[in-house]
PDB file of N, CA and C in Angstrom:
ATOM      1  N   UNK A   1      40.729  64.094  24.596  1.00  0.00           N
ATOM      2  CA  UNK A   1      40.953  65.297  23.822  1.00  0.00           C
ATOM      3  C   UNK A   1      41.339  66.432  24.766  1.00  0.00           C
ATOM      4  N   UNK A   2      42.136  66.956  24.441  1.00  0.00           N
ATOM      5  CA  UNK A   2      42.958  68.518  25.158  1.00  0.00           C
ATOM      6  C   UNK A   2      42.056  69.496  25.088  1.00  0.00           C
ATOM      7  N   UNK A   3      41.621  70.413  25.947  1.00  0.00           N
ATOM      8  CA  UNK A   3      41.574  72.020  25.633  1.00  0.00           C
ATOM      9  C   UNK A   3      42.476  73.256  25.653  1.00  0.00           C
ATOM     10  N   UNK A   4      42.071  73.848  24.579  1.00  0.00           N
ATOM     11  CA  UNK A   4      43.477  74.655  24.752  1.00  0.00           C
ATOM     12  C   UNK A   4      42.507  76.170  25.673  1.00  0.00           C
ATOM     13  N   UNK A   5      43.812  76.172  26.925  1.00  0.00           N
ATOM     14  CA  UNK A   5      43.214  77.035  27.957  1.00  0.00           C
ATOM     15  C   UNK A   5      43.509  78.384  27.295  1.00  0.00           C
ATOM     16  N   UNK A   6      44.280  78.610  26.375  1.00  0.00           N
ATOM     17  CA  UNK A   6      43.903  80.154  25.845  1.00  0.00           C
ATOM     18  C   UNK A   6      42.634  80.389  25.098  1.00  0.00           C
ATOM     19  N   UNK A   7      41.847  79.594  24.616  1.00  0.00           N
ATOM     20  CA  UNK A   7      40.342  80.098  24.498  1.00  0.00           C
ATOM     21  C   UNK A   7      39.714  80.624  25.399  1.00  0.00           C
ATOM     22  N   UNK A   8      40.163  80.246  26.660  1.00  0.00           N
ATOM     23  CA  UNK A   8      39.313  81.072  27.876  1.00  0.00           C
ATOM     24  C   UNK A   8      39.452  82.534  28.598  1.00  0.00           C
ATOM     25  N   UNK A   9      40.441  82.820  27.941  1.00  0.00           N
ATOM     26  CA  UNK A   9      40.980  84.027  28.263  1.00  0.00           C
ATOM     27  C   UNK A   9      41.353  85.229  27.211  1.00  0.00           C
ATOM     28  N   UNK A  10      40.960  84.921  25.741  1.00  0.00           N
ATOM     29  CA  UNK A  10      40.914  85.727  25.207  1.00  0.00           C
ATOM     30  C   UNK A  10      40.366  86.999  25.417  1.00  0.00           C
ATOM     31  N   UNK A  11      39.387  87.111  26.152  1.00  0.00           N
ATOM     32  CA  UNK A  11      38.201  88.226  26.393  1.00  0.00           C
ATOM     33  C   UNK A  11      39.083  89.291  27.919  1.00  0.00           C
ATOM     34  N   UNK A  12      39.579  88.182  28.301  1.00  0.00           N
ATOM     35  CA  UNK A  12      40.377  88.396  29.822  1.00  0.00           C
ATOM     36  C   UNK A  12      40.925  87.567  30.603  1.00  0.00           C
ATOM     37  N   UNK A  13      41.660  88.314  31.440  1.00  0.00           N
ATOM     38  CA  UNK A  13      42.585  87.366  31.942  1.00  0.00           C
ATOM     39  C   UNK A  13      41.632  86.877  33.563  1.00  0.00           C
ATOM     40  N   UNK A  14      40.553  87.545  34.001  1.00  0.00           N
ATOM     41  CA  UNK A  14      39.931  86.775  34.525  1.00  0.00           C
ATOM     42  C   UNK A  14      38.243  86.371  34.353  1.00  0.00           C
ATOM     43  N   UNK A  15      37.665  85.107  34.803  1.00  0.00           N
ATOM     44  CA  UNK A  15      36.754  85.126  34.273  1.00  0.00           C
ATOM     45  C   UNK A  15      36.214  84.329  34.912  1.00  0.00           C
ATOM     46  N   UNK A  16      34.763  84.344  35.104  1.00  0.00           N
ATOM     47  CA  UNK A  16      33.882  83.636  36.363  1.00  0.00           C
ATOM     48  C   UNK A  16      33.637  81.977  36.361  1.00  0.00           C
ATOM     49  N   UNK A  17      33.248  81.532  37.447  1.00  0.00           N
ATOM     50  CA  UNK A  17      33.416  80.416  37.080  1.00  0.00           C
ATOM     51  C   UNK A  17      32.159  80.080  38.078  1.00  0.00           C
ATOM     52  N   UNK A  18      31.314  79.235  37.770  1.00  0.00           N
ATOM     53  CA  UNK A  18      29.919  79.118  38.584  1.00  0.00           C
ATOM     54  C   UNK A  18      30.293  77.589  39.592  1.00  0.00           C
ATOM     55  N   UNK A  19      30.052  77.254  40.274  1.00  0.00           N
ATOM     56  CA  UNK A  19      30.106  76.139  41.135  1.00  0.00           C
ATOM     57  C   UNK A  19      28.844  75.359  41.665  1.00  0.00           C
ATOM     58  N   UNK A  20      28.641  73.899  41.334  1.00  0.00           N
ATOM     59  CA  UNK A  20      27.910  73.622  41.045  1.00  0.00           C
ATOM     60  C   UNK A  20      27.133  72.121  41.508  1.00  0.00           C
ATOM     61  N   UNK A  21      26.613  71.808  43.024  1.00  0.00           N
ATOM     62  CA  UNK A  21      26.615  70.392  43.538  1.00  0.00           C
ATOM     63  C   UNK A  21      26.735  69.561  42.405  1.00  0.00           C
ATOM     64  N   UNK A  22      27.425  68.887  42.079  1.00  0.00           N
ATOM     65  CA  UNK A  22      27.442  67.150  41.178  1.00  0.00           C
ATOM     66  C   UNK A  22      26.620  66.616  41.473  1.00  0.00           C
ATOM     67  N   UNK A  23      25.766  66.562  42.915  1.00  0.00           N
ATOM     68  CA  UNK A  23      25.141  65.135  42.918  1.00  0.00           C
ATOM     69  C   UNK A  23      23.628  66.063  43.301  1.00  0.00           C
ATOM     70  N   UNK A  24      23.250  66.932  43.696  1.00  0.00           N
ATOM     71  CA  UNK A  24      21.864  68.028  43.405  1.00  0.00           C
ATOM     72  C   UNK A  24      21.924  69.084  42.675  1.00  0.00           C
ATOM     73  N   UNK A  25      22.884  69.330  41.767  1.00  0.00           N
ATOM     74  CA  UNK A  25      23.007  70.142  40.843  1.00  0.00           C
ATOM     75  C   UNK A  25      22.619  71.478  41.295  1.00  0.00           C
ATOM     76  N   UNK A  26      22.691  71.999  42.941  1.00  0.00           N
ATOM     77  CA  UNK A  26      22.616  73.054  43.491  1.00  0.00           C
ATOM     78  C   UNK A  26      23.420  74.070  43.399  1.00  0.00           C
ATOM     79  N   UNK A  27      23.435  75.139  42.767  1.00  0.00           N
ATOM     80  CA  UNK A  27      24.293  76.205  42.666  1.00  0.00           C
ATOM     81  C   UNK A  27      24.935  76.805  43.801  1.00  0.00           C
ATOM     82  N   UNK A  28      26.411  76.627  44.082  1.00  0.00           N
ATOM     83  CA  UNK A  28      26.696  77.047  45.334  1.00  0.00           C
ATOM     84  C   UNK A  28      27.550  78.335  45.574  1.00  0.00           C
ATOM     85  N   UNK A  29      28.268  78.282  44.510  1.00  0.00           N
ATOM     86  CA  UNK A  29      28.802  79.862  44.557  1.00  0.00           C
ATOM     87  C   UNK A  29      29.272  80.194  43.351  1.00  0.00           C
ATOM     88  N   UNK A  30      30.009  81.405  43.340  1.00  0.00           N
ATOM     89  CA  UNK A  30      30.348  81.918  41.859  1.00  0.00           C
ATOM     90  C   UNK A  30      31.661  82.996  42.351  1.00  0.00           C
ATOM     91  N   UNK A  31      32.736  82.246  41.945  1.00  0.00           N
ATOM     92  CA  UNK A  31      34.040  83.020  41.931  1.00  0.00           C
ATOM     93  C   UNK A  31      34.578  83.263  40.417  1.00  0.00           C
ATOM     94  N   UNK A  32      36.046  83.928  40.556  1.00  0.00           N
ATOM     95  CA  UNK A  32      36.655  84.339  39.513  1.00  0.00           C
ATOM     96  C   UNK A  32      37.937  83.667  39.388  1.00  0.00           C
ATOM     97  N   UNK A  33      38.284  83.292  38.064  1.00  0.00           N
ATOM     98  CA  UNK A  33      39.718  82.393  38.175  1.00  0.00           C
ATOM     99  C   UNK A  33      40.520  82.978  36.858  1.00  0.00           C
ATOM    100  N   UNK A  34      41.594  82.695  37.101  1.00  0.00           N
ATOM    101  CA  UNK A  34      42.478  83.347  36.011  1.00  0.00           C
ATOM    102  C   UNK A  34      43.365  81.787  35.252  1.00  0.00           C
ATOM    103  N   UNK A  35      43.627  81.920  34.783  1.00  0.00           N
ATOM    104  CA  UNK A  35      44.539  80.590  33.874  1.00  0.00           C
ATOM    105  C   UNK A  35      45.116  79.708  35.173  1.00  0.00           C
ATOM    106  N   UNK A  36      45.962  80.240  35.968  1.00  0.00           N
ATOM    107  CA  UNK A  36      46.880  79.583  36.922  1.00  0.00           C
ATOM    108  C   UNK A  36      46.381  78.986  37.745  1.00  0.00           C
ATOM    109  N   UNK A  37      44.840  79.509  38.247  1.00  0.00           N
ATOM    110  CA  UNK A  37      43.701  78.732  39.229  1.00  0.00           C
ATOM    111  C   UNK A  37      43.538  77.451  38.574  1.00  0.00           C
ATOM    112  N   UNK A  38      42.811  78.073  37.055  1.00  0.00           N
ATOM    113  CA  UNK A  38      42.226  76.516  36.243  1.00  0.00           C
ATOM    114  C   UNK A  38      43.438  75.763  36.237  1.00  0.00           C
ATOM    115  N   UNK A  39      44.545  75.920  36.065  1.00  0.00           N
ATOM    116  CA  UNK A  39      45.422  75.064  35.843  1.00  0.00           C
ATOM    117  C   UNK A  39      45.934  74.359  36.914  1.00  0.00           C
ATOM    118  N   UNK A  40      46.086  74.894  38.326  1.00  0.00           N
ATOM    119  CA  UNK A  40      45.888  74.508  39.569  1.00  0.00           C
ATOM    120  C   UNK A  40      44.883  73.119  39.544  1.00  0.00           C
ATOM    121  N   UNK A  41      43.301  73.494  39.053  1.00  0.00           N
ATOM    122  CA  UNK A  41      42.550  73.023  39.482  1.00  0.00           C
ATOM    123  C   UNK A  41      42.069  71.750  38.857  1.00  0.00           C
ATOM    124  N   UNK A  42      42.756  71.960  37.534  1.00  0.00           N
ATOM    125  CA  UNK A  42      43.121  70.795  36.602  1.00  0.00           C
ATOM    126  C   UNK A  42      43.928  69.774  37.208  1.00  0.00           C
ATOM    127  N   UNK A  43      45.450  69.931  37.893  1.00  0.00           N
ATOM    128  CA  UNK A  43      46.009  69.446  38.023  1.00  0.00           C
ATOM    129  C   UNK A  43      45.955  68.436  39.819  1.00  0.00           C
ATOM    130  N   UNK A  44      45.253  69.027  40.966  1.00  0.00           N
ATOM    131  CA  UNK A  44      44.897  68.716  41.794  1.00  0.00           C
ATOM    132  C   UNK A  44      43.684  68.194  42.384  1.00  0.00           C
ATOM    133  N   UNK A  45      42.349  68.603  41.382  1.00  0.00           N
ATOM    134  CA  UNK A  45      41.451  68.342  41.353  1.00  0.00           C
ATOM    135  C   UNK A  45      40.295  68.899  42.461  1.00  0.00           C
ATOM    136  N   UNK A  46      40.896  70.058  42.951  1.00  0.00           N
ATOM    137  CA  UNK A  46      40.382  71.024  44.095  1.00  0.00           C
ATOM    138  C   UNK A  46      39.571  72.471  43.566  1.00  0.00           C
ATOM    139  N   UNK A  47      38.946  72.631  43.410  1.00  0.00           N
ATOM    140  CA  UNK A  47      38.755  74.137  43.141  1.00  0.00           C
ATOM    141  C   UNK A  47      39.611  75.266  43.505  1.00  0.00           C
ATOM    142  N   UNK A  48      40.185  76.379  42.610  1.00  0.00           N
ATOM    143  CA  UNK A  48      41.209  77.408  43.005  1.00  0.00           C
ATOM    144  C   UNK A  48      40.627  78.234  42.100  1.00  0.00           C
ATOM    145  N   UNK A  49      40.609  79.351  42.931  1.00  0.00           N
ATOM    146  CA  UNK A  49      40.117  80.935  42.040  1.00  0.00           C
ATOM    147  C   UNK A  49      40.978  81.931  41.933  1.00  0.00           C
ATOM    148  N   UNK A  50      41.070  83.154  41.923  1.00  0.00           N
ATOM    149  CA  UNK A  50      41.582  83.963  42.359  1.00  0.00           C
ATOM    150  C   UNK A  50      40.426  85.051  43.045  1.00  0.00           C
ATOM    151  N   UNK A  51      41.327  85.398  44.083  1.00  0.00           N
ATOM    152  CA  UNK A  51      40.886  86.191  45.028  1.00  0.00           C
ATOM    153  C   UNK A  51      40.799  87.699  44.499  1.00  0.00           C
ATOM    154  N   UNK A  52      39.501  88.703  43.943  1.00  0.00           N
ATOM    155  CA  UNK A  52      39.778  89.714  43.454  1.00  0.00           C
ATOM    156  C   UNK A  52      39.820  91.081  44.833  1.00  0.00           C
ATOM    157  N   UNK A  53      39.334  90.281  46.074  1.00  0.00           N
ATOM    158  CA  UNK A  53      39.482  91.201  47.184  1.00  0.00           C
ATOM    159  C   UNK A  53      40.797  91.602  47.795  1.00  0.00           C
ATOM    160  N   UNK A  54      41.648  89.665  47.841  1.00  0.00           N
ATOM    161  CA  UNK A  54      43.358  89.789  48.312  1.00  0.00           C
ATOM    162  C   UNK A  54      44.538  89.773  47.047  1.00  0.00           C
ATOM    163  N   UNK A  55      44.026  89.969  46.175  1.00  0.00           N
ATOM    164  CA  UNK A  55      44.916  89.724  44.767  1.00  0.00           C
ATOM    165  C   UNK A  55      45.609  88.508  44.987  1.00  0.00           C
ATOM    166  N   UNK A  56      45.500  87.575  45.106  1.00  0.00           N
ATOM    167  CA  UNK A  56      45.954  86.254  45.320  1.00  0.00           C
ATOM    168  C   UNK A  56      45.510  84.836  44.922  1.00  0.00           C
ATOM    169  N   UNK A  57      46.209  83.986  44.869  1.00  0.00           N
ATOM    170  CA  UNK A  57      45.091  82.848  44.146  1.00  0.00           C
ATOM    171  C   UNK A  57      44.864  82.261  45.556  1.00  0.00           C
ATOM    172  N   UNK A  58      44.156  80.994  45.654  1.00  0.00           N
ATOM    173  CA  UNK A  58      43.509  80.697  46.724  1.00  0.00           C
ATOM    174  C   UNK A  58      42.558  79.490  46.716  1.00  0.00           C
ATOM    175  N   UNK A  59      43.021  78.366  47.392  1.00  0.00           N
ATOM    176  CA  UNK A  59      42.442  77.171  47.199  1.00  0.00           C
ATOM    177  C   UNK A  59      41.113  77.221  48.044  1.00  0.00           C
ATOM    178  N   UNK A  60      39.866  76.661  47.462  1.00  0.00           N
ATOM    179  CA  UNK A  60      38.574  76.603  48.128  1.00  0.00           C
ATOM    180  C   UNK A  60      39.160  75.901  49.070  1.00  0.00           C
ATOM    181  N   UNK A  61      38.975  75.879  50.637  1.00  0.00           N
ATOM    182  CA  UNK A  61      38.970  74.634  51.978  1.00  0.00           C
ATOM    183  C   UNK A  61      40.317  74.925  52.213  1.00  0.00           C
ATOM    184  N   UNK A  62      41.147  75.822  51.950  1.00  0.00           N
ATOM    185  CA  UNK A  62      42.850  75.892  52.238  1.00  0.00           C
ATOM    186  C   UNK A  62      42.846  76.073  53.916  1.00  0.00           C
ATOM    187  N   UNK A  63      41.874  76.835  54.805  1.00  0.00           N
ATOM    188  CA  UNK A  63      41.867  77.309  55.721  1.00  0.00           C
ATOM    189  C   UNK A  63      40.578  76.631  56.323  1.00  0.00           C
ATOM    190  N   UNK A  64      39.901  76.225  56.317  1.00  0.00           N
ATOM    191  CA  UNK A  64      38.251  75.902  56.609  1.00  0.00           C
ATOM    192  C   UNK A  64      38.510  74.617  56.682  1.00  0.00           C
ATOM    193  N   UNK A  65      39.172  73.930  55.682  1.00  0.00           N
ATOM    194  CA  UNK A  65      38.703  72.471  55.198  1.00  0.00           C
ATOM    195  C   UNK A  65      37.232  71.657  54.448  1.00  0.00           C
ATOM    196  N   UNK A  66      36.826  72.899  53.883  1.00  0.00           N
ATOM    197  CA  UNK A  66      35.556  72.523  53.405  1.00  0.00           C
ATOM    198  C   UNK A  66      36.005  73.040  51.623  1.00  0.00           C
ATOM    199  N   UNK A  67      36.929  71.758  50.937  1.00  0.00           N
ATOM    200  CA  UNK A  67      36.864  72.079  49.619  1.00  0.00           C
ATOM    201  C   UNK A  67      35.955  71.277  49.020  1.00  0.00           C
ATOM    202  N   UNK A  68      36.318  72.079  47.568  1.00  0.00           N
ATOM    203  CA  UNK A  68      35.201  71.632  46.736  1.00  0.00           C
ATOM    204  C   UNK A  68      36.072  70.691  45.397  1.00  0.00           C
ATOM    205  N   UNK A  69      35.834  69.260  45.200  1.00  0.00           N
ATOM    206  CA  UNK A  69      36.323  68.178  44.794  1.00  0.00           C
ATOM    207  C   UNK A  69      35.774  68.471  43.458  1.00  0.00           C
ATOM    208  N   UNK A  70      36.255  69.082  42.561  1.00  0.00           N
ATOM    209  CA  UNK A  70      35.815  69.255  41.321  1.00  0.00           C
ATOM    210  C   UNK A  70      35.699  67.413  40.279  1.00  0.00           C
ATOM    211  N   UNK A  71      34.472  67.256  39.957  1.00  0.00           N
ATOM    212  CA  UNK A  71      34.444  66.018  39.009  1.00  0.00           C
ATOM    213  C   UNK A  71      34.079  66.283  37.629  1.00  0.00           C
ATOM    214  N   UNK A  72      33.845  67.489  37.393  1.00  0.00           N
ATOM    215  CA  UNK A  72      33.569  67.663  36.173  1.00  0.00           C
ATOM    216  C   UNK A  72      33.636  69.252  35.497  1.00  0.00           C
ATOM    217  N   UNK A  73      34.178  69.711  34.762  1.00  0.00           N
ATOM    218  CA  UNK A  73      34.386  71.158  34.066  1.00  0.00           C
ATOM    219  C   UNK A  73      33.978  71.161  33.197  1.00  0.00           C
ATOM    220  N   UNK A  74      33.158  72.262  32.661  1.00  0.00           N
ATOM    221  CA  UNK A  74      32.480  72.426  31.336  1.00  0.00           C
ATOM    222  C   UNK A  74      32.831  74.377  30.989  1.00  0.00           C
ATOM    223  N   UNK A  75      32.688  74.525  29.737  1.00  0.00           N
ATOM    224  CA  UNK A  75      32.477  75.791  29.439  1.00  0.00           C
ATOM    225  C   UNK A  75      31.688  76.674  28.478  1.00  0.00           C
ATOM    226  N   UNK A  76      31.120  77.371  28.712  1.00  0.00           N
ATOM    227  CA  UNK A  76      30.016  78.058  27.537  1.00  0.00           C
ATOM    228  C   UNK A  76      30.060  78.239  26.490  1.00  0.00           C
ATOM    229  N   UNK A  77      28.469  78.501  25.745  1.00  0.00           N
ATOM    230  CA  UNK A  77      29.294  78.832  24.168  1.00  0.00           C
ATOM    231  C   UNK A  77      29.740  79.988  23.727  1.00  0.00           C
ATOM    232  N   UNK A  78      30.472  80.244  24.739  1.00  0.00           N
ATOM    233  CA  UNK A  78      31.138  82.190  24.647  1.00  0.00           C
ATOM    234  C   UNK A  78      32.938  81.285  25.034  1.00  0.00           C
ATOM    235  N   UNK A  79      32.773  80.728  25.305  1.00  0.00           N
ATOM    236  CA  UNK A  79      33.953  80.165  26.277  1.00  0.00           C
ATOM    237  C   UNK A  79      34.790  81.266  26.976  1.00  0.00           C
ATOM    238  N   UNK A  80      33.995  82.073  27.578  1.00  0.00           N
ATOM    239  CA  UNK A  80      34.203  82.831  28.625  1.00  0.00           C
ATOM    240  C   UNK A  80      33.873  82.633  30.119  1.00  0.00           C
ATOM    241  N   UNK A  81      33.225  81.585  30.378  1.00  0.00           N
ATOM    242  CA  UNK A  81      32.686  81.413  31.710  1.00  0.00           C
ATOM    243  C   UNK A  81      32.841  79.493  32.042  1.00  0.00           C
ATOM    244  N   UNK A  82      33.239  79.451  33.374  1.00  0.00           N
ATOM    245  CA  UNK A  82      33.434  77.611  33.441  1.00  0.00           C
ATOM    246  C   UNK A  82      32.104  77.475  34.528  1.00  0.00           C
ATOM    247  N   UNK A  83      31.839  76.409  34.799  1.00  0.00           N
ATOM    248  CA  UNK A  83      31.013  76.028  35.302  1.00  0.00           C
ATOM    249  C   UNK A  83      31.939  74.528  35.873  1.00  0.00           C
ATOM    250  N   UNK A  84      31.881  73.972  37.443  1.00  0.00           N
ATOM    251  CA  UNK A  84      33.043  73.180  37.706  1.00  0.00           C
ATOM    252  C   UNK A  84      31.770  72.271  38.713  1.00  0.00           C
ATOM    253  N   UNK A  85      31.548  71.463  38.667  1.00  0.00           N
ATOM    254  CA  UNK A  85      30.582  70.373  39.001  1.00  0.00           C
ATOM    255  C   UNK A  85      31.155  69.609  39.952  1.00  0.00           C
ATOM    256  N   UNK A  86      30.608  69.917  41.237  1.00  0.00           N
ATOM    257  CA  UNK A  86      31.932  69.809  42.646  1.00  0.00           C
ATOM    258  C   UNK A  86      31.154  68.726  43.989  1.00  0.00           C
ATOM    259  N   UNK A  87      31.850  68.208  44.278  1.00  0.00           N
ATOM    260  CA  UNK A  87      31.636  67.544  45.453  1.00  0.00           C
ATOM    261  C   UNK A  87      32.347  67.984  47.030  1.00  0.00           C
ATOM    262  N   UNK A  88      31.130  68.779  47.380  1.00  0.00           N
ATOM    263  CA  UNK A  88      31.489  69.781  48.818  1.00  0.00           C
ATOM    264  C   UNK A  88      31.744  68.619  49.688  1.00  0.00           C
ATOM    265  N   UNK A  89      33.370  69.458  50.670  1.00  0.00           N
ATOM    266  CA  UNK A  89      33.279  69.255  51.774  1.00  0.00           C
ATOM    267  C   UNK A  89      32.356  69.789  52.800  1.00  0.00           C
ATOM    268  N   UNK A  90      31.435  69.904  53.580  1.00  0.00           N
ATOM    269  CA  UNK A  90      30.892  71.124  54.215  1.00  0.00           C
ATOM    270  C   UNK A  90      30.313  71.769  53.373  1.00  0.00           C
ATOM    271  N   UNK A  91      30.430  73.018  54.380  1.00  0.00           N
ATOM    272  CA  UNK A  91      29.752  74.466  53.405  1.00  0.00           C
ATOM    273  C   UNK A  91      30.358  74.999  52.381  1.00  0.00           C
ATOM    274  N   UNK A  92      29.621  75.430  51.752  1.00  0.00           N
ATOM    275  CA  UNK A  92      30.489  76.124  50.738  1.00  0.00           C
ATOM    276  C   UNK A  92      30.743  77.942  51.118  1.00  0.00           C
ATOM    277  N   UNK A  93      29.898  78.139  51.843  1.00  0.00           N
ATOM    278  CA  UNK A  93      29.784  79.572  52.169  1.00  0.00           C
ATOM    279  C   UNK A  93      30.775  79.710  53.128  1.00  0.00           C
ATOM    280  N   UNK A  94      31.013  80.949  53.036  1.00  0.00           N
ATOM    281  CA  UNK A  94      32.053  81.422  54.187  1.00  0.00           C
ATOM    282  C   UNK A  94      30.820  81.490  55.655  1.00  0.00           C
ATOM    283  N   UNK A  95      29.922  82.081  55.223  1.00  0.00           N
ATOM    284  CA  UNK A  95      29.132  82.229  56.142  1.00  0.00           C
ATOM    285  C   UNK A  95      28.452  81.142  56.980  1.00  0.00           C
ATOM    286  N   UNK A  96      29.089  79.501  56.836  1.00  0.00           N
ATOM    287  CA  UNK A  96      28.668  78.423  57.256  1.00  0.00           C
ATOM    288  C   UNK A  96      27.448  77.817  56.418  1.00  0.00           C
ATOM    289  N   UNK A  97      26.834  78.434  55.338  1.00  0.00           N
ATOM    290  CA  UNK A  97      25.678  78.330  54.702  1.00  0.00           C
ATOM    291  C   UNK A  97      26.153  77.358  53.767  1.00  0.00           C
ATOM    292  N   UNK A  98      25.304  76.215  53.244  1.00  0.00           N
ATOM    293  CA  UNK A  98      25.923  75.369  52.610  1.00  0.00           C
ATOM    294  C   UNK A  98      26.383  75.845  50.890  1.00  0.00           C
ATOM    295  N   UNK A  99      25.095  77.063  50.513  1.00  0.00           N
ATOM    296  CA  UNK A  99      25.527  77.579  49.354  1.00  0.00           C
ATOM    297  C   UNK A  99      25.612  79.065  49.580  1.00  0.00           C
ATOM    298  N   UNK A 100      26.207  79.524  48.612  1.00  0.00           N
ATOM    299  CA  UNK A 100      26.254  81.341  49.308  1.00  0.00           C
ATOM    300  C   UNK A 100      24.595  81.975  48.828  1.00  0.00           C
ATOM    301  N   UNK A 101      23.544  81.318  47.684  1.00  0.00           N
ATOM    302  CA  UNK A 101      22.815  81.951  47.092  1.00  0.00           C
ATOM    303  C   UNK A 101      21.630  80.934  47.965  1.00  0.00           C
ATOM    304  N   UNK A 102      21.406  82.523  49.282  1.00  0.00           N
ATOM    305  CA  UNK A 102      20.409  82.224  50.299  1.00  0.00           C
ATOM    306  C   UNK A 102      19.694  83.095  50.532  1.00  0.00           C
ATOM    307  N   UNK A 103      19.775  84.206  50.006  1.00  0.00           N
ATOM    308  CA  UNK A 103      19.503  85.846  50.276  1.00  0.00           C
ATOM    309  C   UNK A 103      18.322  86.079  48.675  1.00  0.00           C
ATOM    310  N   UNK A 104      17.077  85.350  48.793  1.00  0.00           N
ATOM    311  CA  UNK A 104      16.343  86.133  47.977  1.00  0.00           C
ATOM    312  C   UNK A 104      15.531  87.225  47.949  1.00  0.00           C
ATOM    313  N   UNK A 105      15.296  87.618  46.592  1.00  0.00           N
ATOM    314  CA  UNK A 105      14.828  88.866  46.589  1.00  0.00           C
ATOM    315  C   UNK A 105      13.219  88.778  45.727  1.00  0.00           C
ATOM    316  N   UNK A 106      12.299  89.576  46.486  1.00  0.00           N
ATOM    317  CA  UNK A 106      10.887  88.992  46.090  1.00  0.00           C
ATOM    318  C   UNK A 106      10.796  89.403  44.793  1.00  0.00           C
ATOM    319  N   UNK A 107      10.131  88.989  43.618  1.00  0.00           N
ATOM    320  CA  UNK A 107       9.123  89.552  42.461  1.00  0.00           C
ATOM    321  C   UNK A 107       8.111  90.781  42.900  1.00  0.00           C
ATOM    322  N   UNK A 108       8.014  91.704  42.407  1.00  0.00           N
ATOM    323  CA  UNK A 108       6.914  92.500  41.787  1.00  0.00           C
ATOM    324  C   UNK A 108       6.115  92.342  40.957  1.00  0.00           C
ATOM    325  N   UNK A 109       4.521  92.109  41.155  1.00  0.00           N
ATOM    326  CA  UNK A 109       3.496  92.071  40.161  1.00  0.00           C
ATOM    327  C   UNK A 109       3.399  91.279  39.482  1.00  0.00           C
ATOM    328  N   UNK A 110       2.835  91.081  38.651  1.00  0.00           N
ATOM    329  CA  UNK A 110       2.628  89.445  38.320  1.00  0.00           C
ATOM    330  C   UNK A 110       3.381  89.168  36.906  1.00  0.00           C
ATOM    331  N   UNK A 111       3.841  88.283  37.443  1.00  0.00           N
ATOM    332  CA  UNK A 111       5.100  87.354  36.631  1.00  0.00           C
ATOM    333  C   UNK A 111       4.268  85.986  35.727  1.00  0.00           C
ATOM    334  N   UNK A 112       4.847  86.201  34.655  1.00  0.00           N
ATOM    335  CA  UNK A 112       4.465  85.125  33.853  1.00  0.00           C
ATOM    336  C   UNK A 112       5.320  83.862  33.793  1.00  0.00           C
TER     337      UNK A 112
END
């Protein structure tokens, strides 16, 4: 069965997309992609976002060599947001970190 990629962009023309180990289901980063990424990423099977810092699109591992082998795409029940279920080369972080979400921040007071 087809999806039709203008459901995803009704709201906007760009829209986040969460990244996501396949095989520890570890959350590794969270970029932004516009139609031409997903469709990129459909068609090659690489992760591609767009870059909202260089205005550019931009293949995960283009420069590094640490892409991310997308095996599975899903989308919310807003169908505003993808979620892309990936098999890392390497890190996923720019920062050599295997996921970018390493930086926590403590609770205050007691949590239920």
């Amino acid at each position: 069965m087809s999806f039709d990629l203008d459901q995803l962009f009704q709201k906007s023309d760009l829209i986040p997309v969460i990244i996501q180990d396949v095989d520890t289901l570890e959350v590794l980063m969270l970029g932004f992609t516009n139609r031409e990424a997903v469709e990129l990423t459909l068609k090659t099977g690489t992760a591609w976002f767009w870059s909202r810092s260089r205005q550019k699109l931009w293949n995960k591992g283009e420069s590094s060599g640490h892409f991310l082998h997308v095996k599975r795409v899903m989308t919310d029940c807003d169908t505003d947001t993808l979620l892309y279920f990936c098999k890392p080369v390497g890190p996923t972080c720019h920062t050599g970190a295997r996921s970018c979400f390493f930086n926590e921040i403590e609770l205050e007071g007691d949590q239920l």
